[in-house]
PDB file of N, CA and C in Angstrom:
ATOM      1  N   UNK A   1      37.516  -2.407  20.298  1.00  0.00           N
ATOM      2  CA  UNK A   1      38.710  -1.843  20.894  1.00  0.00           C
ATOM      3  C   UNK A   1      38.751  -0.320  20.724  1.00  0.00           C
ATOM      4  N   UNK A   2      38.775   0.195  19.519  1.00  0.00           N
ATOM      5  CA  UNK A   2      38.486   1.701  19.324  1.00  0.00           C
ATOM      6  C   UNK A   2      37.025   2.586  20.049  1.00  0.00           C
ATOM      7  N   UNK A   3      36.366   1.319  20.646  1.00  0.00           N
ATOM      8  CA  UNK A   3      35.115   2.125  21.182  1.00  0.00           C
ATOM      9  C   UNK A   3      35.647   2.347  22.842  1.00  0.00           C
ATOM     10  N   UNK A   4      36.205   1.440  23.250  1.00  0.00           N
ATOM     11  CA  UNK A   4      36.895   1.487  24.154  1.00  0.00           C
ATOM     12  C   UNK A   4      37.360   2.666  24.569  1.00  0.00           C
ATOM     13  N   UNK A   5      38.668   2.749  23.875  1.00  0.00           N
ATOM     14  CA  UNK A   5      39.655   3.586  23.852  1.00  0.00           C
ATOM     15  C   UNK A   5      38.823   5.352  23.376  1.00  0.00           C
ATOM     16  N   UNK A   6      37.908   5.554  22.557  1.00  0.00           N
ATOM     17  CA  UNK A   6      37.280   6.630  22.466  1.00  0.00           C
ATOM     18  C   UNK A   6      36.218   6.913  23.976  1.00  0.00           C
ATOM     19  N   UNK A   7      35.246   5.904  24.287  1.00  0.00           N
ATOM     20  CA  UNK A   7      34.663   6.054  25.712  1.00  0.00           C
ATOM     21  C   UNK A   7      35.501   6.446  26.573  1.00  0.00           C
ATOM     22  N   UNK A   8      37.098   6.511  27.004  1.00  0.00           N
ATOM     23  CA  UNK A   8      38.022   6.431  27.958  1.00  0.00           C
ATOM     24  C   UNK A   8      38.342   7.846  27.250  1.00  0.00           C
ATOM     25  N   UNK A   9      38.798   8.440  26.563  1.00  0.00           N
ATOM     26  CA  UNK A   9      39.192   9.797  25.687  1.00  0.00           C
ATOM     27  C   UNK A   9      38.080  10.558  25.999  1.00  0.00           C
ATOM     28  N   UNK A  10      36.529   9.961  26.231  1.00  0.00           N
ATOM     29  CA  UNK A  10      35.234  11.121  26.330  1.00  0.00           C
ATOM     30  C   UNK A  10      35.363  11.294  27.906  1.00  0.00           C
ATOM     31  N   UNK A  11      35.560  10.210  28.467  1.00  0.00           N
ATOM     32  CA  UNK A  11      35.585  10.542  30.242  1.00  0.00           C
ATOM     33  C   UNK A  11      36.285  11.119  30.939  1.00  0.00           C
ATOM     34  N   UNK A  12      37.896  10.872  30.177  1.00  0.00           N
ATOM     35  CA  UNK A  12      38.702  11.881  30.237  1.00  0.00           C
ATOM     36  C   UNK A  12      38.710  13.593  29.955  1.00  0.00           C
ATOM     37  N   UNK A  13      38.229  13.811  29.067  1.00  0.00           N
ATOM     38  CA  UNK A  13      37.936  15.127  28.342  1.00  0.00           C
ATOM     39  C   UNK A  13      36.978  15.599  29.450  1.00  0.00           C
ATOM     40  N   UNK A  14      36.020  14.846  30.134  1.00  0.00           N
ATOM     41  CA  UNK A  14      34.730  15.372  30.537  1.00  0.00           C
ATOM     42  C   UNK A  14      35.340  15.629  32.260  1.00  0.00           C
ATOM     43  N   UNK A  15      36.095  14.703  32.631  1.00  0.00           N
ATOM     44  CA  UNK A  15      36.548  14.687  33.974  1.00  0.00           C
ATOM     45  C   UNK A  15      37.328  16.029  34.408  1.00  0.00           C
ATOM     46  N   UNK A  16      37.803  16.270  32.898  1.00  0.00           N
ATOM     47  CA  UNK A  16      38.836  17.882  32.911  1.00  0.00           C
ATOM     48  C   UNK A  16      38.356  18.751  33.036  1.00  0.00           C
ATOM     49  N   UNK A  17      36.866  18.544  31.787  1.00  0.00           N
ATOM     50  CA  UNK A  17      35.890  19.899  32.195  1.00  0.00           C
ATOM     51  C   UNK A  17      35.221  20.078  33.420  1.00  0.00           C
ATOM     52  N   UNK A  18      35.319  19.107  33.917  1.00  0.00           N
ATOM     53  CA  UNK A  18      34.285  19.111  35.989  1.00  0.00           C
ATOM     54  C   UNK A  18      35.313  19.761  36.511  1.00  0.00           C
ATOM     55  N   UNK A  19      36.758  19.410  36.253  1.00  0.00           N
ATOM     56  CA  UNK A  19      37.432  19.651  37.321  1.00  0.00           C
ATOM     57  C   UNK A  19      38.122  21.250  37.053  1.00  0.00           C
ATOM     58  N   UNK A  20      38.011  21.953  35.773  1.00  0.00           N
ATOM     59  CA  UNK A  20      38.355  23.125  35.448  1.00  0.00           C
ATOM     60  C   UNK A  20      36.710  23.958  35.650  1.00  0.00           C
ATOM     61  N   UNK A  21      35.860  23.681  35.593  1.00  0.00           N
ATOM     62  CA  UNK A  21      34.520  24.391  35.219  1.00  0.00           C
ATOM     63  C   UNK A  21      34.338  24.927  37.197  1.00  0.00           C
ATOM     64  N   UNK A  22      35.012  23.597  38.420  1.00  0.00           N
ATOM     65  CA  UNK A  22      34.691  24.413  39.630  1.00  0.00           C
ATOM     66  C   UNK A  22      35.373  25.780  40.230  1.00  0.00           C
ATOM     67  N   UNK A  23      36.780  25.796  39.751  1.00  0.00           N
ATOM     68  CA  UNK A  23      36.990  27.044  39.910  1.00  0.00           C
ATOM     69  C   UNK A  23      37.303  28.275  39.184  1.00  0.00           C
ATOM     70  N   UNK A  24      36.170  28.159  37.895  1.00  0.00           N
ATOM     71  CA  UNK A  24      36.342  28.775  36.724  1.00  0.00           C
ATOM     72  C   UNK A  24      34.713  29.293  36.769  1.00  0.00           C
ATOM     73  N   UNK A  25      33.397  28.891  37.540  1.00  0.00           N
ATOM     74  CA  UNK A  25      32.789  29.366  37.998  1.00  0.00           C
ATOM     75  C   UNK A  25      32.812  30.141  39.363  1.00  0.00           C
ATOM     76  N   UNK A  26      33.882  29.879  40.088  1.00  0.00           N
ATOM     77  CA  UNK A  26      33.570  30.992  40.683  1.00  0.00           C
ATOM     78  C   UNK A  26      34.841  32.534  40.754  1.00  0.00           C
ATOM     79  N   UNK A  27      35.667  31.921  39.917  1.00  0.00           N
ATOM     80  CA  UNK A  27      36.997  33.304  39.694  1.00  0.00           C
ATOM     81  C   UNK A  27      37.063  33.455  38.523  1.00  0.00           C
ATOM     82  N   UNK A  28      37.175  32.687  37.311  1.00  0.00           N
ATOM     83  CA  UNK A  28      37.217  32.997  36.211  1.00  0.00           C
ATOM     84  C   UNK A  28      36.330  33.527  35.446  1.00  0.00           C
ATOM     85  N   UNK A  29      35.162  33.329  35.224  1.00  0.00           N
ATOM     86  CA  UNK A  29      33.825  33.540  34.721  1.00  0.00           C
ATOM     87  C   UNK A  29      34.075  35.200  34.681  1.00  0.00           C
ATOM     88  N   UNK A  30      33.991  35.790  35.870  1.00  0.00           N
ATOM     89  CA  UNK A  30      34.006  37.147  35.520  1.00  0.00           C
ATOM     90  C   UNK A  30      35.286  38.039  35.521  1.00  0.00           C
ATOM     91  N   UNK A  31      36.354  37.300  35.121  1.00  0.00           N
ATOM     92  CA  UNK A  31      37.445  37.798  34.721  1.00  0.00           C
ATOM     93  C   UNK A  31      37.497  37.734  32.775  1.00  0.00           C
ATOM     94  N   UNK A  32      36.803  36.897  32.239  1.00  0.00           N
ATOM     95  CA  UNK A  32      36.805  36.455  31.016  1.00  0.00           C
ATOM     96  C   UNK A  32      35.630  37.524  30.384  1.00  0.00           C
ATOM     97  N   UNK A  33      34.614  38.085  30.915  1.00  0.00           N
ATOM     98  CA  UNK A  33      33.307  38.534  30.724  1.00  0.00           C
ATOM     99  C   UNK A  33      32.724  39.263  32.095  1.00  0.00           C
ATOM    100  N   UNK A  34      33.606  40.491  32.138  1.00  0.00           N
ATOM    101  CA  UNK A  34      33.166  41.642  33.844  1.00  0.00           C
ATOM    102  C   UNK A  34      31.185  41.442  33.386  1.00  0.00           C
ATOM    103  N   UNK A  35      30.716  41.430  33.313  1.00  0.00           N
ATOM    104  CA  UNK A  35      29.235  41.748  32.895  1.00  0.00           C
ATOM    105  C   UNK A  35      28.521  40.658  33.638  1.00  0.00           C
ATOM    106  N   UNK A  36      29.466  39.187  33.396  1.00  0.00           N
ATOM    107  CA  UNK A  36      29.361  38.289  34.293  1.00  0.00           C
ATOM    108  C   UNK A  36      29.666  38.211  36.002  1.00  0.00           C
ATOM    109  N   UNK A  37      29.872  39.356  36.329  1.00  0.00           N
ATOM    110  CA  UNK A  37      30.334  38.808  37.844  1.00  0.00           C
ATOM    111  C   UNK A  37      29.093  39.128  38.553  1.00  0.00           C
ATOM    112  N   UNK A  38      28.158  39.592  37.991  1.00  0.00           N
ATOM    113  CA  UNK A  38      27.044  39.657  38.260  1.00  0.00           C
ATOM    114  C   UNK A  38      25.646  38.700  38.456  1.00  0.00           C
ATOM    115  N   UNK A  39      26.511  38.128  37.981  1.00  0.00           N
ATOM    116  CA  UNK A  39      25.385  36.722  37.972  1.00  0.00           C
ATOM    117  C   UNK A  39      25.405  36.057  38.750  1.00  0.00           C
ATOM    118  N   UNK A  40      24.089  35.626  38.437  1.00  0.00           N
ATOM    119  CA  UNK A  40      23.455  34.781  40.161  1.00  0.00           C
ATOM    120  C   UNK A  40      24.232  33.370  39.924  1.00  0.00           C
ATOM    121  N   UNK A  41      23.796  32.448  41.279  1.00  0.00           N
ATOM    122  CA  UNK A  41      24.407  31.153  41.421  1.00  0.00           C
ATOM    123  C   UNK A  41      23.607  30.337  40.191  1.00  0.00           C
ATOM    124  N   UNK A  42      22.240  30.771  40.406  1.00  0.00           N
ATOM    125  CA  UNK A  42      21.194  29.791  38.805  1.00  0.00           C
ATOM    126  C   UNK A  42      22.037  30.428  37.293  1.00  0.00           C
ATOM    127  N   UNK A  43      22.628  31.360  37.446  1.00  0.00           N
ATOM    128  CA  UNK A  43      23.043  31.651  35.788  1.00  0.00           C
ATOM    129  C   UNK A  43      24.808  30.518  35.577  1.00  0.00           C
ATOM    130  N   UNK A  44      25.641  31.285  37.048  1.00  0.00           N
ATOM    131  CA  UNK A  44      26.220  30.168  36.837  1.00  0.00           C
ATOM    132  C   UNK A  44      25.967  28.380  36.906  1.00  0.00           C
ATOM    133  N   UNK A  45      25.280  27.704  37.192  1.00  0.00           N
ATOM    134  CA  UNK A  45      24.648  26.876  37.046  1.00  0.00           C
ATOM    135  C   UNK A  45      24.097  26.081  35.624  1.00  0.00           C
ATOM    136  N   UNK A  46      23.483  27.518  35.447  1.00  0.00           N
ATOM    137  CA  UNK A  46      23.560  27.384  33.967  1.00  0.00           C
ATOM    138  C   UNK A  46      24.488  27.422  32.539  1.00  0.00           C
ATOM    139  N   UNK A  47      25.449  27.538  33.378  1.00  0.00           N
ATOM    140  CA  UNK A  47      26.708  27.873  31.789  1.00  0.00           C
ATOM    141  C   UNK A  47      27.502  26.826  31.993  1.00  0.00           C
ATOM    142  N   UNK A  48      27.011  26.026  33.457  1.00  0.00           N
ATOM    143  CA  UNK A  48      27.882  25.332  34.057  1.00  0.00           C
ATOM    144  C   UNK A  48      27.936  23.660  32.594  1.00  0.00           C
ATOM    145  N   UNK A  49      27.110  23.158  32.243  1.00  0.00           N
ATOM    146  CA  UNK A  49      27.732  22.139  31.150  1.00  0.00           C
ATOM    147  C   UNK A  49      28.485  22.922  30.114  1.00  0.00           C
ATOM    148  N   UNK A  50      28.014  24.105  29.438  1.00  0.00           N
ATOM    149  CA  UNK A  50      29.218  24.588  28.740  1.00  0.00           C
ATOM    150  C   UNK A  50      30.766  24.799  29.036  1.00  0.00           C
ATOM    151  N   UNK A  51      30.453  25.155  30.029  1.00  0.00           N
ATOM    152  CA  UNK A  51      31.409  25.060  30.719  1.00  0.00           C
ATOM    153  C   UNK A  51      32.738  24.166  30.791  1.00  0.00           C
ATOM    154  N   UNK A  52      31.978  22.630  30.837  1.00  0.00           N
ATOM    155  CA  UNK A  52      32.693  21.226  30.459  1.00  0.00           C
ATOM    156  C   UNK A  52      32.598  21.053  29.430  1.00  0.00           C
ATOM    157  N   UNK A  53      31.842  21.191  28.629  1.00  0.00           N
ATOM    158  CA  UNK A  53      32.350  21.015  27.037  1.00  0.00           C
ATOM    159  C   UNK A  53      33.058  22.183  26.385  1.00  0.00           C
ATOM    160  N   UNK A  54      33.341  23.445  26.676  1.00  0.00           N
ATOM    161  CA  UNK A  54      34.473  23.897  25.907  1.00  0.00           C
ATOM    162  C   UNK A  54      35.624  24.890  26.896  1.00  0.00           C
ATOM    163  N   UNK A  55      35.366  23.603  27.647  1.00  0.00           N
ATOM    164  CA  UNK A  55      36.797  24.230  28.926  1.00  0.00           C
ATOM    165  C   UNK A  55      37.954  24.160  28.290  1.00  0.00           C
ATOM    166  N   UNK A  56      38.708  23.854  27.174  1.00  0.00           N
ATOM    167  CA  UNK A  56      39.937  24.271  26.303  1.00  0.00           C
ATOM    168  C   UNK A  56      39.969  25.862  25.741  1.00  0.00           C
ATOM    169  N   UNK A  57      39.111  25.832  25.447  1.00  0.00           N
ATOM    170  CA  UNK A  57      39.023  27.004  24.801  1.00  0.00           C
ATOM    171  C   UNK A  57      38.842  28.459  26.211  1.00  0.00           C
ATOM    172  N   UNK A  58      37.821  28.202  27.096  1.00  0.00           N
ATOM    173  CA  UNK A  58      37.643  28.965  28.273  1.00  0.00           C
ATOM    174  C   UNK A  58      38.942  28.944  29.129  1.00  0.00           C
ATOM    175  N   UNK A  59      39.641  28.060  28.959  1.00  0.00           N
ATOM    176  CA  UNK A  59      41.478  27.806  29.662  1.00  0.00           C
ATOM    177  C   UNK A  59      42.258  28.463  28.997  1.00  0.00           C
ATOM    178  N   UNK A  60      42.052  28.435  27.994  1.00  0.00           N
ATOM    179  CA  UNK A  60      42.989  29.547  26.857  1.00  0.00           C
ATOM    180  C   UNK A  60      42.726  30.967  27.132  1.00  0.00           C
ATOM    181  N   UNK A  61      41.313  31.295  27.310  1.00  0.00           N
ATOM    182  CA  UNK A  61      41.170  32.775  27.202  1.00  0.00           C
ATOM    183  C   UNK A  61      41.193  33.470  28.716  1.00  0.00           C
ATOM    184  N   UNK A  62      41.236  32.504  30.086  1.00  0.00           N
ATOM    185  CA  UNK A  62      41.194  32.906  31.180  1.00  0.00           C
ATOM    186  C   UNK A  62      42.891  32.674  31.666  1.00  0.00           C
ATOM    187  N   UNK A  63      43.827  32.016  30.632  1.00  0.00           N
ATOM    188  CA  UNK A  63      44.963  32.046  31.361  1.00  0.00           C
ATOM    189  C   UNK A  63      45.568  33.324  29.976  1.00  0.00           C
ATOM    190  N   UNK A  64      45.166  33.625  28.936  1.00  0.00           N
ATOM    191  CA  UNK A  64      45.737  34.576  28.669  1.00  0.00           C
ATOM    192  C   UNK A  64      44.972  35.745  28.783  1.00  0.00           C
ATOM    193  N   UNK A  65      44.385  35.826  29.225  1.00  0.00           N
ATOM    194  CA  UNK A  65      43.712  37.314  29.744  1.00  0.00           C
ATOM    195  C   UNK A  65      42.797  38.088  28.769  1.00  0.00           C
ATOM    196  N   UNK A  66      42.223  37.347  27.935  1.00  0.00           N
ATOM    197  CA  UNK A  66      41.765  37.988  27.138  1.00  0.00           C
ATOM    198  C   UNK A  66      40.033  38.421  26.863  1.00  0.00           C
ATOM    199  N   UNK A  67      39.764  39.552  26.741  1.00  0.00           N
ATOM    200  CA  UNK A  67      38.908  40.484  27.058  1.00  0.00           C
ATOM    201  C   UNK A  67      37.927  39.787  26.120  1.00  0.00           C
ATOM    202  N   UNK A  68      36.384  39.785  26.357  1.00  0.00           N
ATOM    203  CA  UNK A  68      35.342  39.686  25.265  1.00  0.00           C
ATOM    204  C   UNK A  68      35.230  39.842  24.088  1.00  0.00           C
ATOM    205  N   UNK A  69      35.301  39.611  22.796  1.00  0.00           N
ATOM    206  CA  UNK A  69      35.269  40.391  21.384  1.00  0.00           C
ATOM    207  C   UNK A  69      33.987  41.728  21.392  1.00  0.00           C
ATOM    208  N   UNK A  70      34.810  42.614  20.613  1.00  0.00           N
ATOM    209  CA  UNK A  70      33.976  43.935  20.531  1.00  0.00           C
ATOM    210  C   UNK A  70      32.459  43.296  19.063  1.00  0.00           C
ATOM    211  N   UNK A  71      31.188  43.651  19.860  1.00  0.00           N
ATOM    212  CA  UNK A  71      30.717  43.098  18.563  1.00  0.00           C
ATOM    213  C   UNK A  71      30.780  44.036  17.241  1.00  0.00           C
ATOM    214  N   UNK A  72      30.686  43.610  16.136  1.00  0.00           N
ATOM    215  CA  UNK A  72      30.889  44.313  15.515  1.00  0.00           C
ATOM    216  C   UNK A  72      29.648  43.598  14.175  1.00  0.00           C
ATOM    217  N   UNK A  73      29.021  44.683  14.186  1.00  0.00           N
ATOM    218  CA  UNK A  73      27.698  44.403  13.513  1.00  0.00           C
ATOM    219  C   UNK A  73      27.159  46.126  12.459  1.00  0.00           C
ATOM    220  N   UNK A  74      25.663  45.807  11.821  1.00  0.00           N
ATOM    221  CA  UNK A  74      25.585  47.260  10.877  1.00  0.00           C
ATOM    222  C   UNK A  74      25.213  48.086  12.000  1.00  0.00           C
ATOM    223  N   UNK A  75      24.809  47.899  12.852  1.00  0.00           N
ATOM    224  CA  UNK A  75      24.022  48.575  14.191  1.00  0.00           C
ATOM    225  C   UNK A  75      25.057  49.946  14.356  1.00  0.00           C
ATOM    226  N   UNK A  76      26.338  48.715  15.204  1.00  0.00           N
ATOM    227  CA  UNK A  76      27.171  49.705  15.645  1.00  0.00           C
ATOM    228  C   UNK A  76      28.297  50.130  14.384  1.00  0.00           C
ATOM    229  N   UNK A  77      28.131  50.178  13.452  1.00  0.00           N
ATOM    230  CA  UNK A  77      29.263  50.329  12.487  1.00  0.00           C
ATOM    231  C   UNK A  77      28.641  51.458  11.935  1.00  0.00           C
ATOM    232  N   UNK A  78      27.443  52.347  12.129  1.00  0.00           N
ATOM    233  CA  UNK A  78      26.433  53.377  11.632  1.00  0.00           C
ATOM    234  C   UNK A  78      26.520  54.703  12.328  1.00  0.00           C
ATOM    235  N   UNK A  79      27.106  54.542  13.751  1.00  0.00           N
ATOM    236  CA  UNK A  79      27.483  55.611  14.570  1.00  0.00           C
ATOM    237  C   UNK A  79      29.114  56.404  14.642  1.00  0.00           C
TER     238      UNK A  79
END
């Protein structure tokens, strides 16, 4: 019964990410990451299962607007 009910919770989860990942490849992607609007149809393609697996998190940062993290490493912390 719990395998059930978890298989139905994974198809669900996954059905959200198909259905958020089609128009989040082609408007969101480079609203979340400008560096991205550059990319070809094979790159989006390629981000495209990430895409469905952490479309909560990519929904969060494309409905609040929020910009790339600055990296912050010894590289750039030296200049």
């Amino acid at each position: 019964m719990i395998a059930i009910w978890l298989e139905r919770i994974i198809w669900i989860y996954t059905a959200l990410g198909v259905v958020f990942t089609t128009p989040f490849l082609f408007k969101g992607v480079q609203k979340i990451d400008p560096s991205a609007a550059a990319g070809s149809w094979g790159f989006r393609l390629m981000i495209s299962p990430g895409c469905v697996l952490f479309w909560p998190l990519l929904a969060y940062r494309w409905w609040r607007k929020i910009p790339p993290p600055i990296e912050q490493n010894a590289h750039r912390r030296s200049f």
